[in-house]
Protein backbone atom coordinates (compact mmCIF):
# COMPACT_ATOMS: atom_id res chain seq x y z
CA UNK A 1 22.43 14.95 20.63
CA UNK A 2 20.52 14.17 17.50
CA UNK A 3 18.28 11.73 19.64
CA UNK A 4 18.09 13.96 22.61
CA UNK A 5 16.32 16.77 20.23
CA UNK A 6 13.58 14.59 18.58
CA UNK A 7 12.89 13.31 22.29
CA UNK A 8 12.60 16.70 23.31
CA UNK A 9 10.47 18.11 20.10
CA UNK A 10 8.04 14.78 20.99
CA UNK A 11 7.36 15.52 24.54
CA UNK A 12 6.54 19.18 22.98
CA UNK A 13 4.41 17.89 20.34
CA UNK A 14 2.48 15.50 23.14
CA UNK A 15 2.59 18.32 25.66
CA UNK A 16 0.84 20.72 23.35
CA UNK A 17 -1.43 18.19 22.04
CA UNK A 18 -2.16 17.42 25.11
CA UNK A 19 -2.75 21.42 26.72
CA UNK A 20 -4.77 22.06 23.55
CA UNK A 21 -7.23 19.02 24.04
CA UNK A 22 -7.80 19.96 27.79
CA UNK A 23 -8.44 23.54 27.12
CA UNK A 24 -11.54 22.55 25.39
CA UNK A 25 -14.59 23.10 26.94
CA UNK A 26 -15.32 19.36 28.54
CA UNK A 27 -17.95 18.20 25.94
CA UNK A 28 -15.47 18.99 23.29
CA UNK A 29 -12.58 17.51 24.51
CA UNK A 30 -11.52 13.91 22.93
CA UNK A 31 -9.07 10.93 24.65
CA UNK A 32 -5.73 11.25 23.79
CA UNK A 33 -3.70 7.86 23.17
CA UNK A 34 -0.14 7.94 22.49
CA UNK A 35 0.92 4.47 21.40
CA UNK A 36 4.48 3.36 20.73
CA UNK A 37 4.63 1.66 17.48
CA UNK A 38 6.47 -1.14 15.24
CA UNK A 39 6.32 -1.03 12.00
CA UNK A 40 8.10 -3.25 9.30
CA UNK A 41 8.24 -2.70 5.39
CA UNK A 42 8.87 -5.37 2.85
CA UNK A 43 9.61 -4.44 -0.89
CA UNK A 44 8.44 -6.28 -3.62
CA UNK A 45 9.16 -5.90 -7.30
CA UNK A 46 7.25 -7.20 -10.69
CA UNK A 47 6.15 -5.92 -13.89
CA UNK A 48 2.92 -5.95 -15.64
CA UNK A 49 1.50 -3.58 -18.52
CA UNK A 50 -1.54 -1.79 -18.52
CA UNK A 51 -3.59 1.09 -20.31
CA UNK A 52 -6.41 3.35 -19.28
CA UNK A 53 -9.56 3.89 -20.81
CA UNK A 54 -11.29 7.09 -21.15
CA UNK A 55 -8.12 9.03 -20.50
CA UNK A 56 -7.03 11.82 -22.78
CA UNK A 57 -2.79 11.16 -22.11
CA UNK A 58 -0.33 8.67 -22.94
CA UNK A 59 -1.59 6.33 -20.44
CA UNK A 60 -4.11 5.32 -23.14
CA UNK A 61 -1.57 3.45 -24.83
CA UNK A 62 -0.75 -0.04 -23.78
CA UNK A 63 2.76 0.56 -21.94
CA UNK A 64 4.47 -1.28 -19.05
CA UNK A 65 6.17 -0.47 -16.03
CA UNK A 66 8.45 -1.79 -13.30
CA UNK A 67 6.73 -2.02 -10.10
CA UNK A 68 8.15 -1.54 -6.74
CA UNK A 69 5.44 -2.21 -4.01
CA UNK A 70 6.07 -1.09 -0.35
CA UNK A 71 3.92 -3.64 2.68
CA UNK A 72 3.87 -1.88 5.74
CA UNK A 73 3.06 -4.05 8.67
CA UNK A 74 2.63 -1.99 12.21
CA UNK A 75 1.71 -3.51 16.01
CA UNK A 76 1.71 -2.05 19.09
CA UNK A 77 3.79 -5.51 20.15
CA UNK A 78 6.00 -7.56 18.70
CA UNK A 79 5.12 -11.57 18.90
CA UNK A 80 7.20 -13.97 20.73
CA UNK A 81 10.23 -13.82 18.30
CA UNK A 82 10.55 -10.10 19.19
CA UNK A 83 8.60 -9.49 15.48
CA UNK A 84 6.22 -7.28 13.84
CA UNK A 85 5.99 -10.35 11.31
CA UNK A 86 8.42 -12.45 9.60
CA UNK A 87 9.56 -11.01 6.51
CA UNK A 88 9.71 -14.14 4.73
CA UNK A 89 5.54 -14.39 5.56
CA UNK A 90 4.81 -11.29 3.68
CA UNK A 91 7.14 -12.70 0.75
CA UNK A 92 5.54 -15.76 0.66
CA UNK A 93 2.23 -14.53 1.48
CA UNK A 94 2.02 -11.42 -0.60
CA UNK A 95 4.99 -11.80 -3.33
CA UNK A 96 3.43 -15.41 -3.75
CA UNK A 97 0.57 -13.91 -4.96
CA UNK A 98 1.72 -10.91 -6.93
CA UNK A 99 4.02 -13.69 -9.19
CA UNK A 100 0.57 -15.31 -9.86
CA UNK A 101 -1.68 -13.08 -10.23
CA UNK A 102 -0.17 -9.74 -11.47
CA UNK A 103 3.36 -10.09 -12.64
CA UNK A 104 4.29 -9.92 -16.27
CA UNK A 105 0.35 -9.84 -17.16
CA UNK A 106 -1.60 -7.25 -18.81
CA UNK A 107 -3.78 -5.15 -16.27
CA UNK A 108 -7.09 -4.24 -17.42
CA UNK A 109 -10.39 -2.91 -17.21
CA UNK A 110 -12.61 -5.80 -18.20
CA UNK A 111 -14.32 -4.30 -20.82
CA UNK A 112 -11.30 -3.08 -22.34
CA UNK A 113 -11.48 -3.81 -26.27
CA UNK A 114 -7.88 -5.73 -25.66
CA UNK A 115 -8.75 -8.33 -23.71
CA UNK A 116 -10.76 -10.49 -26.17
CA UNK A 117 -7.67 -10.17 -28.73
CA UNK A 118 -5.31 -11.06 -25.96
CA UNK A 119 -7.36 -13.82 -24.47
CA UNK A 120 -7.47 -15.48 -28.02
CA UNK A 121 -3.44 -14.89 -28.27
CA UNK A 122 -3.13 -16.52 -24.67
CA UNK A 123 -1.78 -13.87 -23.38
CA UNK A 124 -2.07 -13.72 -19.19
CA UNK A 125 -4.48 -10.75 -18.00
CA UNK A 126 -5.41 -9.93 -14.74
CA UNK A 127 -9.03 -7.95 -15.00
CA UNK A 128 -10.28 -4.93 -12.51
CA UNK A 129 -13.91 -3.59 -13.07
CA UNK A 130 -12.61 -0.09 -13.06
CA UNK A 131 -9.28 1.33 -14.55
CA UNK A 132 -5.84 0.10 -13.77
CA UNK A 133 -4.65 2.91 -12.18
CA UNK A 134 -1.52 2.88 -9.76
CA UNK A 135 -4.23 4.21 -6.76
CA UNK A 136 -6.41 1.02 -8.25
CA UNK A 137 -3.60 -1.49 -8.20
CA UNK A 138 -2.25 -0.38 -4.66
CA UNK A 139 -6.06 -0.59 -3.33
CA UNK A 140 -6.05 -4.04 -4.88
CA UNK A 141 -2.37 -5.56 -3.19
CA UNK A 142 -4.20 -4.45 0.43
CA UNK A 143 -7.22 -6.05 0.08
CA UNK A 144 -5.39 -9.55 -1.43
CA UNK A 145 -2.91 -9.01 1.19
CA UNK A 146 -5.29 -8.55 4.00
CA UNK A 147 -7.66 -11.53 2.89
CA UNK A 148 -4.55 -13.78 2.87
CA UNK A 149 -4.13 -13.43 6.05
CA UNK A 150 -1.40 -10.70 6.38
CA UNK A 151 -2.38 -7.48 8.54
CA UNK A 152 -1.07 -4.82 6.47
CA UNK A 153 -1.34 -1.37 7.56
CA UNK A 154 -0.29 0.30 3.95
CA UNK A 155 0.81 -0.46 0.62
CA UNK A 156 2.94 1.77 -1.86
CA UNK A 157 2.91 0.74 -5.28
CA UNK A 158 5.87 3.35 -7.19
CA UNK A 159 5.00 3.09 -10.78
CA UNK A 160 8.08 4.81 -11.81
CA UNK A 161 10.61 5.94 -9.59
CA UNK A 162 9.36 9.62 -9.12
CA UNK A 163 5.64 8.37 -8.87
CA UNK A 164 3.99 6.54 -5.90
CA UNK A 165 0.65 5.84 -4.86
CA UNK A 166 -0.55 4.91 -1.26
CA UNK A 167 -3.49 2.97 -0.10
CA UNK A 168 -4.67 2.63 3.47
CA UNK A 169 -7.74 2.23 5.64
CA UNK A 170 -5.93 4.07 8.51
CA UNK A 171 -3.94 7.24 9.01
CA UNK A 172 -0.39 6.75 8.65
């Protein structure tokens, strides 16, 4: 029943959409696609530390946090194995990279005071030109992600349980 409602509240939602668009006046009116979807989502967990500069809270202070990082992956098709994408390619892929680069290293802006001290200690650092935020860090898993070769769609970095940040080039 449960199934039969959400199909019925979709062909409403397209139907309007669709009325509304038409009743434009024809140089006005834009194409409507509707496109069925896949979409997969691989979590991914590490921890790193950071601090922000030129921010009057307790984010100032050098503190750490337990990541949990979302990878959405969406196609209109799924490949010959009846996939979005193998799951074990984003771990390998993405996860491969967050080990190196980001987990259980210090996250900062590179001309954060700190890093000179913790370079001499030996400590691992990964450096951004602007603050470590959450936004910054999710920003920065997408772009690595998508350079590597991996066509994600969105990435969800939760900072804490309660707090998440999204980044995306397209509407979700």
């Amino acid at each position: 029943m449960a199934c039969a409602i959400v199909s019925a509240a979709a062909r409403f939602a397209r139907t309007s959409a669709t009325r509304t668009a038409l009743s434009r006046p024809p140089e006005k009116r834009t194409a409507l696609y509707f496109v069925d979807m896949y979409l997969v989502t691989k979590r991914i967990e590490f921890c790193y530390g950071h601090r922000l500069l030129d921010y009057d809270g307790v984010c100032k202070h050098p503190h750490g946090h337990n990541a949990s990082v979302e990878i959405d992956v969406r196609t209109d098709s799924l490949d010959t194995r009846n996939m979005v994408v193998d799951f074990s390619d984003i771990k390998r892929i993405v996860k491969g990279w967050i080990d190196r680069e980001l987990d259980h290293k210090m996250i900062l802006r590179n001309d954060d005071p700190l890093v000179e001290p913790l370079r001499a200690l030996g400590e691992p650092m990964y450096l951004l030109e602007s603050n470590p935020t959450v936004e910054r860090i999710a920003k920065l898993i997408y772009d690595q992600g998508r350079a590597l070769g991996v066509d994600i769609q969105a990435v969800r970095v939760w900072e804490t349980p309660t707090s998440v940040a999204t980044y995306s080039e397209t509407s979700p």
